[in-house]
Protein backbone atom coordinates (compact mmCIF):
# COMPACT_ATOMS: atom_id res chain seq x y z
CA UNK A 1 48.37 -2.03 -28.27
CA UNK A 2 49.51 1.49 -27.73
CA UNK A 3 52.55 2.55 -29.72
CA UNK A 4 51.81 5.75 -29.87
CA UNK A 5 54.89 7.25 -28.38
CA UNK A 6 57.82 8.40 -30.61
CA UNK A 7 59.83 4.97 -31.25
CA UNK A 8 63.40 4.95 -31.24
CA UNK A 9 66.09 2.11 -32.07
CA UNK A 10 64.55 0.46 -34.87
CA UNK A 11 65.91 -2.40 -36.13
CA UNK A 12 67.74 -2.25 -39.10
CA UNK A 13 65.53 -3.79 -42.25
CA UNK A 14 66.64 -6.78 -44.46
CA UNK A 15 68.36 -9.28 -42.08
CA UNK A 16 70.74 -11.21 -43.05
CA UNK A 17 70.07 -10.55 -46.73
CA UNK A 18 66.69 -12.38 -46.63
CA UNK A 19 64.52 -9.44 -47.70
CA UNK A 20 64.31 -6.74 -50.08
CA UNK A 21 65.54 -3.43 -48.77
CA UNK A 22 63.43 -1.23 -50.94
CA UNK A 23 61.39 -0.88 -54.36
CA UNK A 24 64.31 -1.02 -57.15
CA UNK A 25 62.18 0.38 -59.79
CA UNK A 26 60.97 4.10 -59.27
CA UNK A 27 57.82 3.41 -60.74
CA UNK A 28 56.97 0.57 -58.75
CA UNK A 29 53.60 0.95 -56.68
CA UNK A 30 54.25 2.10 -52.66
CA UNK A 31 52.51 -1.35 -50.54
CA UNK A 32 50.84 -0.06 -48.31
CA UNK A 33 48.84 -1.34 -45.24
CA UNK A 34 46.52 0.21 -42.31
CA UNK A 35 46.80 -1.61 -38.92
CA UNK A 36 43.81 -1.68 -36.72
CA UNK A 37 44.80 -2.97 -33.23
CA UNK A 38 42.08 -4.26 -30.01
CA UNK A 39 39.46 -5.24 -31.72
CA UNK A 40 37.25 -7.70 -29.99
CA UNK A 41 33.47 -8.34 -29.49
CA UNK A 42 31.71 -5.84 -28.18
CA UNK A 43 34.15 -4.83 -25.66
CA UNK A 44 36.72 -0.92 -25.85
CA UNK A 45 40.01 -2.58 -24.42
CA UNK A 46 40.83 1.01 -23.15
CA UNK A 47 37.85 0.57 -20.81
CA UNK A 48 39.50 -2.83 -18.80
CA UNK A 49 41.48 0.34 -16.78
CA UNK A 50 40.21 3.21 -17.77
CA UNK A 51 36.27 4.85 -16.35
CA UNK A 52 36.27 7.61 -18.71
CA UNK A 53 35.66 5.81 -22.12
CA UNK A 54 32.32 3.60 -23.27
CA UNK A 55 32.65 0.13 -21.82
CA UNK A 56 31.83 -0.78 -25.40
CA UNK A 57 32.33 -0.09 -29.47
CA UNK A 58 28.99 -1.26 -31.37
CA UNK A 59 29.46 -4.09 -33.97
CA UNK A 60 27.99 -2.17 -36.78
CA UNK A 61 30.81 0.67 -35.95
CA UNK A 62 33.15 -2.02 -37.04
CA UNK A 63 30.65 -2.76 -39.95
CA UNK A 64 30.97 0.94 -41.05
CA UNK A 65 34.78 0.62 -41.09
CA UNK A 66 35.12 -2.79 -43.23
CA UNK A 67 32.53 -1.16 -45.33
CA UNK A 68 34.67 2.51 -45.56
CA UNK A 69 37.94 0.23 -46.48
CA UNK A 70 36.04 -1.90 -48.87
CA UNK A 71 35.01 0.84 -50.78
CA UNK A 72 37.81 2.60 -50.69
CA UNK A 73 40.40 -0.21 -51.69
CA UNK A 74 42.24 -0.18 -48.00
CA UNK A 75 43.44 -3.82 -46.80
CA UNK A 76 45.47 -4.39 -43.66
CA UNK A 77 46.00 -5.77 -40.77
CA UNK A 78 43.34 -6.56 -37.78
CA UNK A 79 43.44 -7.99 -34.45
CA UNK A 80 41.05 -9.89 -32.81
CA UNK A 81 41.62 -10.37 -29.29
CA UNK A 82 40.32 -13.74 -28.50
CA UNK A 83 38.99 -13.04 -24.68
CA UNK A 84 39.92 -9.55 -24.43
CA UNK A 85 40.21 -8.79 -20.43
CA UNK A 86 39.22 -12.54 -19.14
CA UNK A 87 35.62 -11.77 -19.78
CA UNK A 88 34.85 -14.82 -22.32
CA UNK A 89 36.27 -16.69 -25.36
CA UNK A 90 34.98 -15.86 -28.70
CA UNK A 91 34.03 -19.31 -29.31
CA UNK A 92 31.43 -19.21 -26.71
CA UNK A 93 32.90 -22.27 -24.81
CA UNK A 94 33.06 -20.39 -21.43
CA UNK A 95 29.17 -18.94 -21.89
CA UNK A 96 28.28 -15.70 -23.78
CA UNK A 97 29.57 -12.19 -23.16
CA UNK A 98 27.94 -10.45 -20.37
CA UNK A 99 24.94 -8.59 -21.62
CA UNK A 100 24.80 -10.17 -24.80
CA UNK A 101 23.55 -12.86 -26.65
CA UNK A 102 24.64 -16.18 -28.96
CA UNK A 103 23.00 -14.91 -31.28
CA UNK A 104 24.72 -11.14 -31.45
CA UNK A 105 28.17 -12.92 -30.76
CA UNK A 106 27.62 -14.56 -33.63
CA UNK A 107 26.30 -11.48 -35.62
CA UNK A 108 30.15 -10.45 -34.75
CA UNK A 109 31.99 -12.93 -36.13
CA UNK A 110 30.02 -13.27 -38.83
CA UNK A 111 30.57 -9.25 -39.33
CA UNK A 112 33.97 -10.00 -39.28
CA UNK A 113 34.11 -12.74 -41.78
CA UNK A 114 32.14 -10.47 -44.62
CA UNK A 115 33.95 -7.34 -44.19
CA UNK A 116 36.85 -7.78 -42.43
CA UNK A 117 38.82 -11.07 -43.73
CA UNK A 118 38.73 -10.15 -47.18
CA UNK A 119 40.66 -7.47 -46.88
CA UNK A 120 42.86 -7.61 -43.39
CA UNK A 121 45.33 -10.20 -42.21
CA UNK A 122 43.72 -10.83 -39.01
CA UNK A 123 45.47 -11.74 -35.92
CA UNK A 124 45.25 -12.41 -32.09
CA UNK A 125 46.61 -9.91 -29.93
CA UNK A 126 47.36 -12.73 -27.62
CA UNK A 127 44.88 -14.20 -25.42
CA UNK A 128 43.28 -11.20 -23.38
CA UNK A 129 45.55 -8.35 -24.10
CA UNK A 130 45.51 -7.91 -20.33
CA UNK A 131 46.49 -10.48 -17.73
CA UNK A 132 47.97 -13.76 -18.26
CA UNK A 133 45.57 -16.77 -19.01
CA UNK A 134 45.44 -19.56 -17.22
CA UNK A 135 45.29 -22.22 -20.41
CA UNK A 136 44.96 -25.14 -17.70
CA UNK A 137 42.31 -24.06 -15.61
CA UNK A 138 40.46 -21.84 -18.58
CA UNK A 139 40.55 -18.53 -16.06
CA UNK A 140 42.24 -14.98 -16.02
CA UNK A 141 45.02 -15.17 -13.47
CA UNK A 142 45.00 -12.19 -10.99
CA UNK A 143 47.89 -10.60 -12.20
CA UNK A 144 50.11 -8.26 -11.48
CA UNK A 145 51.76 -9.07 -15.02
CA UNK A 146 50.69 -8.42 -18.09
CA UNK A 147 50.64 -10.70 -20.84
CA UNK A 148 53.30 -9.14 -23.09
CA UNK A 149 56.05 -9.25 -19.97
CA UNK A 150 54.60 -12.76 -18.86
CA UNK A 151 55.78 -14.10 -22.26
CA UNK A 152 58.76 -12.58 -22.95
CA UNK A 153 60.36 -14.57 -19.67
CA UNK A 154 58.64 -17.86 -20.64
CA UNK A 155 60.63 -20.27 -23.02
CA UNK A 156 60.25 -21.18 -26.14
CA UNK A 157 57.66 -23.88 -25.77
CA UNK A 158 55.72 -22.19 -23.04
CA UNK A 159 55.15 -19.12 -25.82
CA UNK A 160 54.26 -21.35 -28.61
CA UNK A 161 51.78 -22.79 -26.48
CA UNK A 162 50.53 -19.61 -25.12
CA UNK A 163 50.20 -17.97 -28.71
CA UNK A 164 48.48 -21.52 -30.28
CA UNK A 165 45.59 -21.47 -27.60
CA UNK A 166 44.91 -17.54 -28.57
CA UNK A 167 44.71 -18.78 -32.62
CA UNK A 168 43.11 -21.68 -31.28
CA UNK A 169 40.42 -19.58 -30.08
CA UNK A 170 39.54 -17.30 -32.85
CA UNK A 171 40.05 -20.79 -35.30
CA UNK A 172 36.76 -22.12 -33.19
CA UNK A 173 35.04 -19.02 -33.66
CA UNK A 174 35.77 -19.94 -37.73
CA UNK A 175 38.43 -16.89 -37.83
CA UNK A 176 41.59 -17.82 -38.90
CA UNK A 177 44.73 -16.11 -38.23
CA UNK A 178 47.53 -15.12 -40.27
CA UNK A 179 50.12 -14.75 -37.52
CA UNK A 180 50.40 -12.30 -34.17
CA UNK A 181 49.90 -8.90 -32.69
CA UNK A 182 51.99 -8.27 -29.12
CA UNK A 183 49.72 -6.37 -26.71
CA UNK A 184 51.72 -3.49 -25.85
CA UNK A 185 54.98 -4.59 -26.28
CA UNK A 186 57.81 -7.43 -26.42
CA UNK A 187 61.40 -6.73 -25.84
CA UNK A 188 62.93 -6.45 -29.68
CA UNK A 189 65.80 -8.14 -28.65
CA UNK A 190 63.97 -11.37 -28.15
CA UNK A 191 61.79 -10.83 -31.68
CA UNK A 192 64.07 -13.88 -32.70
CA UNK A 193 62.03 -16.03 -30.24
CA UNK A 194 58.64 -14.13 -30.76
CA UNK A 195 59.01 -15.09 -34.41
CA UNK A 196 59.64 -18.07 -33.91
CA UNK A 197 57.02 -19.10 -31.13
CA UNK A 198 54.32 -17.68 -33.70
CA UNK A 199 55.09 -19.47 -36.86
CA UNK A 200 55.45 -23.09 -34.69
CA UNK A 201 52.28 -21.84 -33.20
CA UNK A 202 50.52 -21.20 -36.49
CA UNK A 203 51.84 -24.14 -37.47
CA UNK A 204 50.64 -26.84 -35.01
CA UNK A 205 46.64 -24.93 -35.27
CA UNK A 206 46.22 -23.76 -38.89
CA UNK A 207 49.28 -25.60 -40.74
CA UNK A 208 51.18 -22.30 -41.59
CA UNK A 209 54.80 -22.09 -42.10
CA UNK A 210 54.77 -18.44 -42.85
CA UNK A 211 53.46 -15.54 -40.32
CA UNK A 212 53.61 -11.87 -39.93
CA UNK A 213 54.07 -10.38 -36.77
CA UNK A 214 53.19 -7.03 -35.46
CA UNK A 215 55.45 -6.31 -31.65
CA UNK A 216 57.79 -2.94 -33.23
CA UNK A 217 58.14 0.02 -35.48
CA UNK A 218 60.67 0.47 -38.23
CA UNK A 219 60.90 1.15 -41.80
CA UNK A 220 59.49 -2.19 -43.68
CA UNK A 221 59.00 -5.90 -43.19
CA UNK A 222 61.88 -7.80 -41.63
CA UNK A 223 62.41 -11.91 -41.26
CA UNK A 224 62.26 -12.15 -37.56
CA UNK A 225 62.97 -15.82 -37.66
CA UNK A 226 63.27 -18.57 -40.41
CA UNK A 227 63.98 -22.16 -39.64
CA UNK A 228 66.01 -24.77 -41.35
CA UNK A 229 62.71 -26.48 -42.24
CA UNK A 230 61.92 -22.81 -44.62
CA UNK A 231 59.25 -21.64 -41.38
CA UNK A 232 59.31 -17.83 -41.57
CA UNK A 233 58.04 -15.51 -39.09
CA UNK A 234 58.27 -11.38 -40.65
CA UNK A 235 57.67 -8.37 -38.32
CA UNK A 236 55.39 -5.82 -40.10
CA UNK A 237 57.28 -2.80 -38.57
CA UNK A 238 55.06 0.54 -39.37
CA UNK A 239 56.21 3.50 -39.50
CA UNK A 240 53.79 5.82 -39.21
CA UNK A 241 51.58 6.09 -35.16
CA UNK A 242 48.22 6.77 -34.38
CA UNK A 243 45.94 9.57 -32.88
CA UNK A 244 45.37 7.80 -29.76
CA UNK A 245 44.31 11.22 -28.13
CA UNK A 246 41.15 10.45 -30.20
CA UNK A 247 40.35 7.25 -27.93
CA UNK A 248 38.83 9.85 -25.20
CA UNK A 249 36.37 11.98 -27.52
CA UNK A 250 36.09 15.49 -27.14
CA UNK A 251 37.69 16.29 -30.36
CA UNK A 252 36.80 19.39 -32.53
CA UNK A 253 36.16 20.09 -36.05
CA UNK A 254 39.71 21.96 -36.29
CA UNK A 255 41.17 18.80 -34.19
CA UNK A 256 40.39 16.44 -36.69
CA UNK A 257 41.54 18.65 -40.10
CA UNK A 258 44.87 19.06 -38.22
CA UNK A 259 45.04 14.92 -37.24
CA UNK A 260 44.13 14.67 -41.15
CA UNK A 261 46.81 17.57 -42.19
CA UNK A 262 49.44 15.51 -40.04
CA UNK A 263 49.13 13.00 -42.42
CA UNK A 264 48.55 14.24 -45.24
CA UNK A 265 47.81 17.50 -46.31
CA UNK A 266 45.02 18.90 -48.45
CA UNK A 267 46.97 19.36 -51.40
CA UNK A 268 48.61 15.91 -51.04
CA UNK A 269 52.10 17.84 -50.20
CA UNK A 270 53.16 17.51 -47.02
CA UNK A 271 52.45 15.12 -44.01
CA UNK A 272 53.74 11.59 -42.63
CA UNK A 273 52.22 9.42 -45.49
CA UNK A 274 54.03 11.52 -48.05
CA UNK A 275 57.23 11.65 -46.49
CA UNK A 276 57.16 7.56 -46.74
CA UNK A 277 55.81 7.48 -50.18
CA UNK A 278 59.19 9.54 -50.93
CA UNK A 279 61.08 7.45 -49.50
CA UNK A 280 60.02 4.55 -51.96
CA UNK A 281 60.08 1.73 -49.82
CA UNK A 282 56.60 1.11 -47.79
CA UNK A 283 53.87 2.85 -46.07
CA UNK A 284 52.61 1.23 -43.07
CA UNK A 285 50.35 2.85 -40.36
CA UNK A 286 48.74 2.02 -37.52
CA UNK A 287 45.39 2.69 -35.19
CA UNK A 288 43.13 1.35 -32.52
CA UNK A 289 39.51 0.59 -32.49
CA UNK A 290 39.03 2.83 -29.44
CA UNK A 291 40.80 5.04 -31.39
CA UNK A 292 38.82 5.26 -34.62
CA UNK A 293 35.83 4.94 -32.37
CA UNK A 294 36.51 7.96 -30.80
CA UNK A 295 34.54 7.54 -27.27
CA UNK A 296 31.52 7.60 -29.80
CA UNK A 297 32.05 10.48 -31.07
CA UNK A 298 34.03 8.92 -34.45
CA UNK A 299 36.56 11.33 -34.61
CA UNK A 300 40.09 8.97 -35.35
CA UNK A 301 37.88 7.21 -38.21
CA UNK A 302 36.81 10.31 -39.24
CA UNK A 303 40.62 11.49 -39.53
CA UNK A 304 41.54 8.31 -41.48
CA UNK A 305 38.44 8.65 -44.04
CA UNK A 306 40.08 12.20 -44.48
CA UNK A 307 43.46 11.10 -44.95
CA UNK A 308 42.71 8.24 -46.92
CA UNK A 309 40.73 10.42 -49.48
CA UNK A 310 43.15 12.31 -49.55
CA UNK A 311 45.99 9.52 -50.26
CA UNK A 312 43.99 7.74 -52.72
CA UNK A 313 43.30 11.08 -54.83
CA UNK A 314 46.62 12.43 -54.76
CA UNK A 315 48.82 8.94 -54.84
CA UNK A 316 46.22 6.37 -56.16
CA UNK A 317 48.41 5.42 -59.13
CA UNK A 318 51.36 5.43 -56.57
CA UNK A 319 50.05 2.88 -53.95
CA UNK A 320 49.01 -0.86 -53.78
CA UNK A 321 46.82 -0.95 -50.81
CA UNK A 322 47.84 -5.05 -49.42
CA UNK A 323 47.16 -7.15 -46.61
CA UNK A 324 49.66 -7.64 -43.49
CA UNK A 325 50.94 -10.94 -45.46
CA UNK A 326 50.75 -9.68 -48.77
CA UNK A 327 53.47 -6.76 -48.04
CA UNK A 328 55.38 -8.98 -45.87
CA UNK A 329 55.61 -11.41 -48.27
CA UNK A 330 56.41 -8.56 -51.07
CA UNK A 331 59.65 -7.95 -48.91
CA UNK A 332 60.31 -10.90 -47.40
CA UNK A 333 59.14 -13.83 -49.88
CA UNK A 334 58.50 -17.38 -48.96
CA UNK A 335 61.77 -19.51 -49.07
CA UNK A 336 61.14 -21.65 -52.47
C-alpha cells in the first residue's frame, strides 16, 4: 500500500463519542505502533509492475526485522498478503511458489509465527493486493481493476466474502489475522462499510467481533463501524508516511541520516515523531517491506533502526510501543 503522498481530509477522531480523543493525563505513556505494509512470501509487491526492483525480499531479511523490533521493544502492525499478484496461496493449496519449495514456504510462515506474531497485529492486505480474485474459480482475473476499486463498488456481502477468503487463507497457512489492510486505497466515505465487511468477515473465519483496520491517515484510532450486536471495526489512522523513495536503492550515507533526521533528530528535538509525541495523543507510522528492503541495499530499515534508537533513547519513558489492536483498543475499547 503506498500512502506516501501528503494526505489531506482526515477524518475527524472519536466518532460519535465512542473513543477517547486523547491521553487525559500528561504523564501518560505515548502508544505507539510501526506499520509494515506488502509483506508476502518471497515475493517485492513493487516488482508485479515495476522492472527496476528485485523480483524478491529474502525471508531471513524479514527475520532480521522481527529480530531488530524484538530487541528493541517495537510491536505493530503487519500485512501478509495472502497470494500477493495471483502467483499462489500461502496455504499451498494451488502448488508452491514458483522457484521455491514446501519446505522454504513453510520456513516462511513459520518465520512469521516466531518473530512476527508476537509482536504485530497481522493482517491481509486483501487477497493479491493487485487484481481481483476470482474466489469461484480459484484464479487472478485479468483485470483492468484493482482490488481496492473492485470492492469499494461491491455490496456489503460481496466484501465480507471477498475479505473472509483473504483471512481464510493466511488462517490455513496457521496465521491468524487481527482484522484488514486496504491495498492502496478505499474511498473514506464508505469506511462505514469497510468496517463493517471486516469485522463480519473476521467473524464468520476466526470468531472475532473486534478488528482494526488500516485504509486512511489521521490523528488516532477511530470506530469505523460498531453493530447493535457490540461488533467493532477501528481504523488505525497513522500519522506519520514512509520513505518509499527507499524502495528503488541507490540511497547514500547522507540520504539515510537525513530520512533518520526527518524523523527524529539526533538530539531527540525536532522531527515528525516528536511533533506527535507533543501532541500527546498517539504515534503511529507506517512503511513497506520493499521499502525497508531497500532494492537490497537496506537503506529504509536502516533509517528506522536509526530513528528508532533514537526514539527509544530520547522518549523511552515516554512511549508504550503496542500492537495494531492493542492501541486501537486503548482508544476505542471493546463495548462491555
Amino acid at each position: 500500500m503506498n500512502r506516501s503522498l501528503i494526505f489531506s481530509g482526515w477524518i475527524l477522531a472519536g466518532l460519535l463519542g465512542l473513543c477517547q480523543t486523547g491521553l487525559a493525563d500528561e504523564a501518560a505513556k505515548i502508544p505507539t505502533c510501526m506499520i509494515v505494509d506488502d509483506p508476502s512470501p518471497f515475493f517485492n509487491m513493487r516488482s508485479l509492475k515495476d522492472t527496476n526492483v528485485c523480483h524478491e525480499i529474502p525471508t531471513s531479511f524479514y527475520a532480521e526485522f522481527g529480530q531488530w523490533a524484538a530487541q528493541n521493544g517495537v510491536k505493530g502492525k503487519f500485512s501478509v498478503v495472502p497470494c500477493l499478484g495471483g502467483i499462489n496461496p500461502i496455504d499451498g493449496s494451488l502448488g508452491e511458489y514458483p522457484g521455491h519449495t514446501r519446505e522454504e514456504r513453510l520456513a516462511w510462515i513459520a518465520m512469521i509465527k516466531e518473530w512476527i506474531a508476537p509482536r504485530f497485529t497481522i493482517t491481509p492486505e486483501v487477497i493479491t493486493h493487485w487484481y481481483v480474485w476470482d474466489i469461484a474459480a480459484k484464479r487472478l482475473n485479468a483485470g483492468p481493476q484493482t482490488e481496492n476499486n473492485w470492492l469499494a463498488a461491491q455490496p456489503l456481502a460481496v466484501q465480507t466474502e471477498y475479505i473472509a477468503e483473504a483471512m481464510r487463507m493466511l488462517k490455513n497457512a496457521g496465521i491468524e489475522a487481527g482484522g484488514l489492510t486496504m491495498c492502496w486505497s478505499y474511498p473514506k466515505e464508505k469506511n462505514a462499510t469497510l468496517g463493517e465487511a471486516t469485522v463480519r468477515a473476521a467473524e464468520k473465519v476466526l470468531g472475532l467481533k473486534y478488528v482494526m483496520v488500516f485504509n486512511d491517515p489521521g490523528e488516532q484510532p477511530e470506530v469505523i463501524y460498531r453493530g447493535d450486536d457490540g461488533a467493532t471495526a477501528v481504523s488505525l489512522h497513522p500519522a506519520v508516511t514512509d520513505v518509499y523513495d527507499h524502495t528503488f536503492g541507490k540511497k547514500t550515507e547522507q540520504d539515510i541520516l537525513q530520512d533518520a533526521d526527518r524523523y527524529i533528530t539526533a538530539d531527540g528535538q525536532r522531527g515528525l515523531f516528536v511533533e506527535q509525541i507533543k501532541k500527546g495523543k498517539c504515534l503511529i507510522f507506517y512503511t513497506h517491506a520493499q521499502s525497508l528492503y531497500g532494492n537490497g541495499a537496506k537503506s529504509g530499515f536502516r533509517v528506522f533502526q536509526m530513528a528508532v534508537e533514537r526514539l527509544n533513547r530520547h522518549y523511552g519513558n515516554r512511549i508504550e510501543w503496542m500492537t495494531g489492536l492493542e492501541i486501537c483498543r486503548k482508544f476505542c475499547p471493546p463495548p462491555r
